[in-house]
PDB file of N, CA and C in Angstrom:
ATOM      1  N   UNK A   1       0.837  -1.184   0.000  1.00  0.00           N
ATOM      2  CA  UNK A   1       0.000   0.000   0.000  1.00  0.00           C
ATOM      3  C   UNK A   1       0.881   1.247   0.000  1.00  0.00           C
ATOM      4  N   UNK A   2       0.317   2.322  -0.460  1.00  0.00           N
ATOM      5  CA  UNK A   2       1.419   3.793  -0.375  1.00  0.00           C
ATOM      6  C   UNK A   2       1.116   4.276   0.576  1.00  0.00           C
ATOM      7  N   UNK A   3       2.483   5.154   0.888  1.00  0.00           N
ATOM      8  CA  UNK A   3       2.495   5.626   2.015  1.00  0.00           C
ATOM      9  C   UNK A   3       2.018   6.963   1.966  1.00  0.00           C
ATOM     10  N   UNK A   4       1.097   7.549   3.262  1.00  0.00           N
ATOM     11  CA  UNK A   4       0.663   9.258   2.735  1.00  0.00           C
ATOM     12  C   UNK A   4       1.791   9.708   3.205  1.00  0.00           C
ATOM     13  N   UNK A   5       1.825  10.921   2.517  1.00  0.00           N
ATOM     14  CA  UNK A   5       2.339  12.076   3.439  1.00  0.00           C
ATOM     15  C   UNK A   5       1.210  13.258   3.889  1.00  0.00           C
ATOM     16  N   UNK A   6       0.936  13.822   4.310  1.00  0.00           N
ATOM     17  CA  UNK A   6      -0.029  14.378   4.761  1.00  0.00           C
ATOM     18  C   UNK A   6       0.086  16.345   5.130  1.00  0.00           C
ATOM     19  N   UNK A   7      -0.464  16.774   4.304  1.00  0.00           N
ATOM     20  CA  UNK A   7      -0.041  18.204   4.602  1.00  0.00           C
ATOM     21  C   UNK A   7      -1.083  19.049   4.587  1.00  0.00           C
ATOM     22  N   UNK A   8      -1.598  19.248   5.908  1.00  0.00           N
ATOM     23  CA  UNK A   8      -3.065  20.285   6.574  1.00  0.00           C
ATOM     24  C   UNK A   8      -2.753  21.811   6.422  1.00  0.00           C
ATOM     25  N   UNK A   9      -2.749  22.226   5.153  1.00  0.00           N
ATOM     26  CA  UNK A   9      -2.571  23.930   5.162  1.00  0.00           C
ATOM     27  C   UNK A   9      -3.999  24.954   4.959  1.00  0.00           C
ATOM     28  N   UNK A  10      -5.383  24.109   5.762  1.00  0.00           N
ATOM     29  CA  UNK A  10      -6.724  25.029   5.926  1.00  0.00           C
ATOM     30  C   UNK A  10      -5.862  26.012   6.217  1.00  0.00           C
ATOM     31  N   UNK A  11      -5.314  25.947   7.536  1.00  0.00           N
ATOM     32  CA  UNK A  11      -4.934  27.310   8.823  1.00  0.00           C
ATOM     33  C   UNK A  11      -3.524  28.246   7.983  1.00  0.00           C
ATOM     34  N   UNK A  12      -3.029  27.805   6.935  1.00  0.00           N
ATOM     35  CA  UNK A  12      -1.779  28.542   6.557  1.00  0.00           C
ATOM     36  C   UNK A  12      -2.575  29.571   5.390  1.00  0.00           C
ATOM     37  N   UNK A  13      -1.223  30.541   5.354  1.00  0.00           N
ATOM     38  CA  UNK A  13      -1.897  32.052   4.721  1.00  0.00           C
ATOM     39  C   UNK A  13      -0.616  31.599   3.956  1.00  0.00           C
ATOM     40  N   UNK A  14      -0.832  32.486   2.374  1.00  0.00           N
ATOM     41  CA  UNK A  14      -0.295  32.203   0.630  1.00  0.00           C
ATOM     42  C   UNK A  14       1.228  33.274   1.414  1.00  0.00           C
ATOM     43  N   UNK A  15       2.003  32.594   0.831  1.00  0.00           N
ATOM     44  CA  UNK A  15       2.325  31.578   0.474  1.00  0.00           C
ATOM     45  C   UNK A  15       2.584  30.199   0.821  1.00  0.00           C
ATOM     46  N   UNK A  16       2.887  30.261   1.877  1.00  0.00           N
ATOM     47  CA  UNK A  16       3.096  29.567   2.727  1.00  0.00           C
ATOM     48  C   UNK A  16       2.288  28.151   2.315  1.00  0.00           C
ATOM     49  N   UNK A  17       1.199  27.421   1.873  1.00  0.00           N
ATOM     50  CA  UNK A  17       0.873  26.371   1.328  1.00  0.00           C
ATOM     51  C   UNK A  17       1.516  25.902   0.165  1.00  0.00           C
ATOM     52  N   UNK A  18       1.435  26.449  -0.880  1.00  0.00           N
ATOM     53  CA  UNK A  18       2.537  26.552  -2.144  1.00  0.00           C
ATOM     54  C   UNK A  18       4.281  25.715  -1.893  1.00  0.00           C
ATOM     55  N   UNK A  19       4.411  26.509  -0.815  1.00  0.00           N
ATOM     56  CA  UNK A  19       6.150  26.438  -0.457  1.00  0.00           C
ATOM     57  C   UNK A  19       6.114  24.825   0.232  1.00  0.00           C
ATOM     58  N   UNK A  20       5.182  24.669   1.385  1.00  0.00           N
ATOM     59  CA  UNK A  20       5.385  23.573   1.962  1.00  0.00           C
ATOM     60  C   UNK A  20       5.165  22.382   0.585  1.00  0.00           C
ATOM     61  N   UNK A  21       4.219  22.439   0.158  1.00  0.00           N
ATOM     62  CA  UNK A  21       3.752  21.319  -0.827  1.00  0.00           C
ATOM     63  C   UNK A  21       4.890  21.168  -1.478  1.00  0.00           C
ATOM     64  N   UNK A  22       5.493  22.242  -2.653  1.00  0.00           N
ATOM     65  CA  UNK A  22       6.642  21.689  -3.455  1.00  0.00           C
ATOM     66  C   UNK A  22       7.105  21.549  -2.972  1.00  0.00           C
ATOM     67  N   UNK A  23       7.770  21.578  -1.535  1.00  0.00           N
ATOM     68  CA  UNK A  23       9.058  21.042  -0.980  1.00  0.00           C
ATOM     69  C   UNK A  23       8.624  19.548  -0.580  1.00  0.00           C
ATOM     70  N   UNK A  24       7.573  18.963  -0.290  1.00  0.00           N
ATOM     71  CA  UNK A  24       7.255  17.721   0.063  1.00  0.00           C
ATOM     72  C   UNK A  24       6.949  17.169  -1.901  1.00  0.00           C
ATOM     73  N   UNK A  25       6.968  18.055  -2.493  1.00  0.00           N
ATOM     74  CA  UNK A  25       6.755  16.847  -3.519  1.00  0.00           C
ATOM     75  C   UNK A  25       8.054  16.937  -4.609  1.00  0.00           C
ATOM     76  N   UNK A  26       8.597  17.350  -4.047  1.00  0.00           N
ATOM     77  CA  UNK A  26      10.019  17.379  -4.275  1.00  0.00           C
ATOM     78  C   UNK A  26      11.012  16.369  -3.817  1.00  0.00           C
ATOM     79  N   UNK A  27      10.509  15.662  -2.583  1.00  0.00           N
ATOM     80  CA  UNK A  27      11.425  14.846  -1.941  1.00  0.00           C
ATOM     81  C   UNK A  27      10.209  13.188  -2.251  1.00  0.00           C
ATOM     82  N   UNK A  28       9.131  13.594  -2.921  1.00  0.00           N
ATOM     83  CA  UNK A  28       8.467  12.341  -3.101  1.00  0.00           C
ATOM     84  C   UNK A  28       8.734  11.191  -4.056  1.00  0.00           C
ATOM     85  N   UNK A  29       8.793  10.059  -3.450  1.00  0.00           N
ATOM     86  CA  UNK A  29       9.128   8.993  -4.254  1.00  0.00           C
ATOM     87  C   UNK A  29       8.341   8.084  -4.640  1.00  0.00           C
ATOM     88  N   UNK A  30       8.539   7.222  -5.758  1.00  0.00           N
ATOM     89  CA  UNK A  30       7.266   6.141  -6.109  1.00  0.00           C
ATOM     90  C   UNK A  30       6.388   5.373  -4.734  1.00  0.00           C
ATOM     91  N   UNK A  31       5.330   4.807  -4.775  1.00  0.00           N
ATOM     92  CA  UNK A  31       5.149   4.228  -3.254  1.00  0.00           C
ATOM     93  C   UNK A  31       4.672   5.196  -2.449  1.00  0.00           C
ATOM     94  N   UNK A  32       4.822   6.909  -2.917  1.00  0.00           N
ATOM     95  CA  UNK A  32       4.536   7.882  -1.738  1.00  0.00           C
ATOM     96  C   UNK A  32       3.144   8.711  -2.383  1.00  0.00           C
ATOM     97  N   UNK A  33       2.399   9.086  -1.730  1.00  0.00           N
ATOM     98  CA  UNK A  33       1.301  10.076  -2.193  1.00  0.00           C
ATOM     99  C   UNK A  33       1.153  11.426  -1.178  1.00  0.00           C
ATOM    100  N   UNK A  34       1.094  12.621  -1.614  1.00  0.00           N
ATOM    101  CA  UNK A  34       0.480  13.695  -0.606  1.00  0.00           C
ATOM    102  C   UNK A  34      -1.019  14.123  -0.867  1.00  0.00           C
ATOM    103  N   UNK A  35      -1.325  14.054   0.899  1.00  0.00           N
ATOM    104  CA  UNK A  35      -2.836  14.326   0.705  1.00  0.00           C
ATOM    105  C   UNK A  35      -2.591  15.432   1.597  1.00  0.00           C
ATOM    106  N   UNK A  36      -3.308  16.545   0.737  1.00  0.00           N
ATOM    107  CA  UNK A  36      -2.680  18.023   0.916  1.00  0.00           C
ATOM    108  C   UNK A  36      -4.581  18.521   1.009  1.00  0.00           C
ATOM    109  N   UNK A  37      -4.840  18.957   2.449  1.00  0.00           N
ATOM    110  CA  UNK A  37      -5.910  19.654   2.953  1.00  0.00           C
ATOM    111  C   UNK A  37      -5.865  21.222   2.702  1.00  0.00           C
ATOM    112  N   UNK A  38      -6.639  21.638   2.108  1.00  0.00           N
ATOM    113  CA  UNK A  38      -6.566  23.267   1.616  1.00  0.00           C
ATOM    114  C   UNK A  38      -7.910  23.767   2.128  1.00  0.00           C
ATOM    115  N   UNK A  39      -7.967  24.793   1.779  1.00  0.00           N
ATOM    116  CA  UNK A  39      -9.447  26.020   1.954  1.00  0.00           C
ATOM    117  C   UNK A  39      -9.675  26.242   0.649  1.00  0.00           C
ATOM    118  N   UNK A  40      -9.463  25.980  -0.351  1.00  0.00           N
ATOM    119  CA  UNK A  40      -9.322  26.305  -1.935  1.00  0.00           C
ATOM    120  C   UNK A  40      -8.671  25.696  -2.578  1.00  0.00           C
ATOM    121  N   UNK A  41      -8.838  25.317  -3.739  1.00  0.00           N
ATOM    122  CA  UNK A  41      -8.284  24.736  -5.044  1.00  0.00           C
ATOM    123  C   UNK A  41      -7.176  25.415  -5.429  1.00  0.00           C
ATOM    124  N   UNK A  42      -5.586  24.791  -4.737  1.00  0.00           N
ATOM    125  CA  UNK A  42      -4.410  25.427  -5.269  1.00  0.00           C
ATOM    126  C   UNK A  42      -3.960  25.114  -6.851  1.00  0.00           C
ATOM    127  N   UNK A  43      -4.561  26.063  -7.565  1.00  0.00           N
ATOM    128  CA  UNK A  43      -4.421  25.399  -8.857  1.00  0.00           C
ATOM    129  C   UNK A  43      -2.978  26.142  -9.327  1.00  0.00           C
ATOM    130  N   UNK A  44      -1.712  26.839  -8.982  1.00  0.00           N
ATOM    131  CA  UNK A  44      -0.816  27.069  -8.973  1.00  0.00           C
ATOM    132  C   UNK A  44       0.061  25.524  -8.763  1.00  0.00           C
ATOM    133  N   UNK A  45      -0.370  24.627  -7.722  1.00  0.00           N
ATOM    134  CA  UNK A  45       0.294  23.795  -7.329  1.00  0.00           C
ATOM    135  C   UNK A  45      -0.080  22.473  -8.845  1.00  0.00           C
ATOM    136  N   UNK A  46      -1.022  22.794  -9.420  1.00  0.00           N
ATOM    137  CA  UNK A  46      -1.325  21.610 -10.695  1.00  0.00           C
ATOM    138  C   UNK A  46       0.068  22.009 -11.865  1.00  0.00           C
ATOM    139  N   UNK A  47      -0.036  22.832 -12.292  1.00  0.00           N
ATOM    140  CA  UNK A  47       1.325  22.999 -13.057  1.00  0.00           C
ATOM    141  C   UNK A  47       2.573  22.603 -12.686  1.00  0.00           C
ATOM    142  N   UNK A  48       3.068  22.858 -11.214  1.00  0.00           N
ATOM    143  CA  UNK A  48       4.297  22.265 -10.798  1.00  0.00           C
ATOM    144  C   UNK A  48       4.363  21.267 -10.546  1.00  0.00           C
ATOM    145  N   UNK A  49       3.141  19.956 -10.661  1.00  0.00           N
ATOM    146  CA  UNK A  49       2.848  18.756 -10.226  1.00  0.00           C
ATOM    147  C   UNK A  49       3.317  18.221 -11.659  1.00  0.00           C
ATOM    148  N   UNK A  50       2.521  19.074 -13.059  1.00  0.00           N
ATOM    149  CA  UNK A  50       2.434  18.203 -13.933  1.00  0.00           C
ATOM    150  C   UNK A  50       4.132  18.108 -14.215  1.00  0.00           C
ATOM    151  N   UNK A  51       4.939  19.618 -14.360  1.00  0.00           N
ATOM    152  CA  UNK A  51       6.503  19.488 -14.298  1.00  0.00           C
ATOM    153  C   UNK A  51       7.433  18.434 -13.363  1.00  0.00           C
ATOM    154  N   UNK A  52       6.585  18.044 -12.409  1.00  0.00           N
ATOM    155  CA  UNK A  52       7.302  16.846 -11.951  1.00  0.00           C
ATOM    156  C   UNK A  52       6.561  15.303 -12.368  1.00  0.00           C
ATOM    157  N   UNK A  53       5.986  15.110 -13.044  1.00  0.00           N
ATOM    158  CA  UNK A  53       5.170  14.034 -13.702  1.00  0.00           C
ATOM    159  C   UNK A  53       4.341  13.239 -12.531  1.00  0.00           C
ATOM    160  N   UNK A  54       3.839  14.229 -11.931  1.00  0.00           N
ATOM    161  CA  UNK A  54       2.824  13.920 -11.052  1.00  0.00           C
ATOM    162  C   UNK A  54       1.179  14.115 -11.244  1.00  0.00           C
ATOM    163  N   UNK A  55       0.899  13.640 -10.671  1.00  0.00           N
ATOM    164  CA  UNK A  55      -0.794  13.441 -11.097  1.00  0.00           C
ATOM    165  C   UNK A  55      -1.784  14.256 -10.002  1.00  0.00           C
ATOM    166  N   UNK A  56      -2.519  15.616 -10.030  1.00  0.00           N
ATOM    167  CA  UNK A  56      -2.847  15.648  -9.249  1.00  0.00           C
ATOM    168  C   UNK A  56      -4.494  15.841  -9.408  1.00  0.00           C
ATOM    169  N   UNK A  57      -4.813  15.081  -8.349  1.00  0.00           N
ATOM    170  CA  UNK A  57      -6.420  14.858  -8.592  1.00  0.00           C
ATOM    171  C   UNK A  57      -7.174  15.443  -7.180  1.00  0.00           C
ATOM    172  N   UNK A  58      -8.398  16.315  -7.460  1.00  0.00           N
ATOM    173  CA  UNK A  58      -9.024  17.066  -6.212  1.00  0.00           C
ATOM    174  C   UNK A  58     -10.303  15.721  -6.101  1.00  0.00           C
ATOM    175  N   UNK A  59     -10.130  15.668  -4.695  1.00  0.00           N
ATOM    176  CA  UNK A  59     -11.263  15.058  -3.995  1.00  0.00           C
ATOM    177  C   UNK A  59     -12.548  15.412  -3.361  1.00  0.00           C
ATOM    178  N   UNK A  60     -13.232  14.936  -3.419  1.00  0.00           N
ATOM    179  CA  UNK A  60     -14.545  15.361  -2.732  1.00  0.00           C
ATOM    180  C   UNK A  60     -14.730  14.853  -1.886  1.00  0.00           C
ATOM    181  N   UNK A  61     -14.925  15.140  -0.779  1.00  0.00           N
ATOM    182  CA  UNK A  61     -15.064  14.065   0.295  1.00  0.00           C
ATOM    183  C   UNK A  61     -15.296  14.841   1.748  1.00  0.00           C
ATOM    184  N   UNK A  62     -15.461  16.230   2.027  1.00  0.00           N
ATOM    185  CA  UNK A  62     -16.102  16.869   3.041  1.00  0.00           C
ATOM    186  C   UNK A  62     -15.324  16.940   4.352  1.00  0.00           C
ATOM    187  N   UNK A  63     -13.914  16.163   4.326  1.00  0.00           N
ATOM    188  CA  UNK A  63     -12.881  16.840   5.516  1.00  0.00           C
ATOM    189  C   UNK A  63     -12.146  17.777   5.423  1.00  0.00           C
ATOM    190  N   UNK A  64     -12.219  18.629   4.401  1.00  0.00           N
ATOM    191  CA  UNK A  64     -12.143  19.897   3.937  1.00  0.00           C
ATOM    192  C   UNK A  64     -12.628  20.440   2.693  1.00  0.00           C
ATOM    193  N   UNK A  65     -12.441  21.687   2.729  1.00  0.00           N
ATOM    194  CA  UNK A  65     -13.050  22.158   0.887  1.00  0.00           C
ATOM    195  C   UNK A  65     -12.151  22.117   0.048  1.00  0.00           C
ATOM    196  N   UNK A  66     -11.334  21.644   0.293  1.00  0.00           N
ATOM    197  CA  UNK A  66     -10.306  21.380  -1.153  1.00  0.00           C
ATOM    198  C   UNK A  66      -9.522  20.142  -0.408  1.00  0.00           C
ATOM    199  N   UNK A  67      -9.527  18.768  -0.776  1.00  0.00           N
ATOM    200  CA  UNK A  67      -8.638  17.548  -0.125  1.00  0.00           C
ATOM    201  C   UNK A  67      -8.002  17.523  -1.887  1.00  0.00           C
ATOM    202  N   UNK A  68      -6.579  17.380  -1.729  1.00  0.00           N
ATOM    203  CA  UNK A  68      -6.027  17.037  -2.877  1.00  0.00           C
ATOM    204  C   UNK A  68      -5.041  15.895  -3.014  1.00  0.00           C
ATOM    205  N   UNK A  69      -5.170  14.705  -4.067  1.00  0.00           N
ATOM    206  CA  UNK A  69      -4.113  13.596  -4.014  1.00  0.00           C
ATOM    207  C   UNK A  69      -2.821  14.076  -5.348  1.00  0.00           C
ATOM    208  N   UNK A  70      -2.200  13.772  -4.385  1.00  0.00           N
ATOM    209  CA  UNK A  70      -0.824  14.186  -5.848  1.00  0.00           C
ATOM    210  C   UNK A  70       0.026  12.734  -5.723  1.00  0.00           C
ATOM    211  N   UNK A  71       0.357  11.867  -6.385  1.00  0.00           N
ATOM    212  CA  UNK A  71       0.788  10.922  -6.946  1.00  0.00           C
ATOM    213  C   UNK A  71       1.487  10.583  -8.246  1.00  0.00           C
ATOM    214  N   UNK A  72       2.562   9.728  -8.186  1.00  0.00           N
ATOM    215  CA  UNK A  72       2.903   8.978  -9.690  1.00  0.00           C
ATOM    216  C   UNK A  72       1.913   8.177 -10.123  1.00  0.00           C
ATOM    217  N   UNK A  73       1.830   8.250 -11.200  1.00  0.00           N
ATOM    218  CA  UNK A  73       0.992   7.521 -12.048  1.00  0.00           C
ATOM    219  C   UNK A  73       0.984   5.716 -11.805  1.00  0.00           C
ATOM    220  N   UNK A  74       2.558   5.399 -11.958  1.00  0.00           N
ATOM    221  CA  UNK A  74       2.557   4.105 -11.598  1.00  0.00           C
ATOM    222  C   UNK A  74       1.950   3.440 -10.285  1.00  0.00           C
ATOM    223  N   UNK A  75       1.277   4.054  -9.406  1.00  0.00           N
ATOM    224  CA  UNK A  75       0.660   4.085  -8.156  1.00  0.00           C
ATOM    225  C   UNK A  75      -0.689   4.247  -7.994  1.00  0.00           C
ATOM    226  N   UNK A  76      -1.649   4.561  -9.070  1.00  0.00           N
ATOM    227  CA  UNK A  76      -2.564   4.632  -9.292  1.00  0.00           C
ATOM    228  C   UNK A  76      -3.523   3.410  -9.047  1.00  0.00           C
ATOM    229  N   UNK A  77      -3.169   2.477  -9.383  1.00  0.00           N
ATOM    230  CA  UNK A  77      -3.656   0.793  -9.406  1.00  0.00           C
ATOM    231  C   UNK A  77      -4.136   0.818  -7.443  1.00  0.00           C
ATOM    232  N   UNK A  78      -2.586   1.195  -7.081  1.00  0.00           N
ATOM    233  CA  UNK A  78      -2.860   0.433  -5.713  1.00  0.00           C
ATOM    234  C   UNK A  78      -3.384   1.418  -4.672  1.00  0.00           C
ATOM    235  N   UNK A  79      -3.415   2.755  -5.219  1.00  0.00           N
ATOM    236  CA  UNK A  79      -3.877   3.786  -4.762  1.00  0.00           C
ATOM    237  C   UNK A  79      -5.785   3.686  -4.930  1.00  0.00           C
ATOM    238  N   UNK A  80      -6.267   2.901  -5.962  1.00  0.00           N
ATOM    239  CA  UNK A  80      -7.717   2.851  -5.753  1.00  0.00           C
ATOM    240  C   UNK A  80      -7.801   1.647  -5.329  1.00  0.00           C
ATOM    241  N   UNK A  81      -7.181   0.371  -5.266  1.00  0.00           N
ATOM    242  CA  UNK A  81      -7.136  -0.697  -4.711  1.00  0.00           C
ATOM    243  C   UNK A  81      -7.308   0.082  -2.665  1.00  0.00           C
ATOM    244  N   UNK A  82      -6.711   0.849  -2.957  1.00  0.00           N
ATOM    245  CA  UNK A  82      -6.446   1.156  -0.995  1.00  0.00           C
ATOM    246  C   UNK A  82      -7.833   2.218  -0.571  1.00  0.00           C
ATOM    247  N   UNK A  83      -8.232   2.270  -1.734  1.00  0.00           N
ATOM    248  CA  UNK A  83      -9.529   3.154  -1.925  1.00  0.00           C
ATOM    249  C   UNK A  83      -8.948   4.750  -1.302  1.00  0.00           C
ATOM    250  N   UNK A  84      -8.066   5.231  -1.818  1.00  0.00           N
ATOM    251  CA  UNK A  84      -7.567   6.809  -1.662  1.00  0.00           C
ATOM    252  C   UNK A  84      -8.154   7.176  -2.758  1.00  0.00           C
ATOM    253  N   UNK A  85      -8.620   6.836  -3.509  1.00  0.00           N
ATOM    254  CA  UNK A  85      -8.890   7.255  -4.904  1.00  0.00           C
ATOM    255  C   UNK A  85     -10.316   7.258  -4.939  1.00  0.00           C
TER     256      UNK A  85
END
């Protein structure tokens, strides 16, 4: 199963969400996913996802207003197998 990493930035003010995320998906490796809690749809953070060949997909799911999965592609399988997806 992959491992989360987990990054709660409701309570953080811009920039400050931006900065933490690329630096965690910067150090992310196959096997790893960030589930990144927002107040809004960081759609700044989708472009620097796709430059690192990452996948990032917004969730619906009501533990915040923006839950976001960012992942490699090759991880996808076991990522809805684990039902994150």
């Amino acid at each position: 199963m992959p491992s989360e990493v987990l990054l709660d930035a409701r309570e953080m003010a811009p920039p400050e969400p931006f900065e933490r995320a690329s630096a965690l998906l910067r150090e992310l490796r196959p096997g790893q996913y960030l589930r990144m809690l927002h107040h809004r749809v960081p759609y700044p953070l989708f472009d620097f996802c796709r430059r690192l060949s990452l996948i990032c997909q917004v969730i619906e799911s009501g533990s915040a207003p923006c839950e976001l999965i960012v992942y490699f592609a090759a991880d996808e399988t076991a990522l809805r197998e684990a039902a994150v997806l």
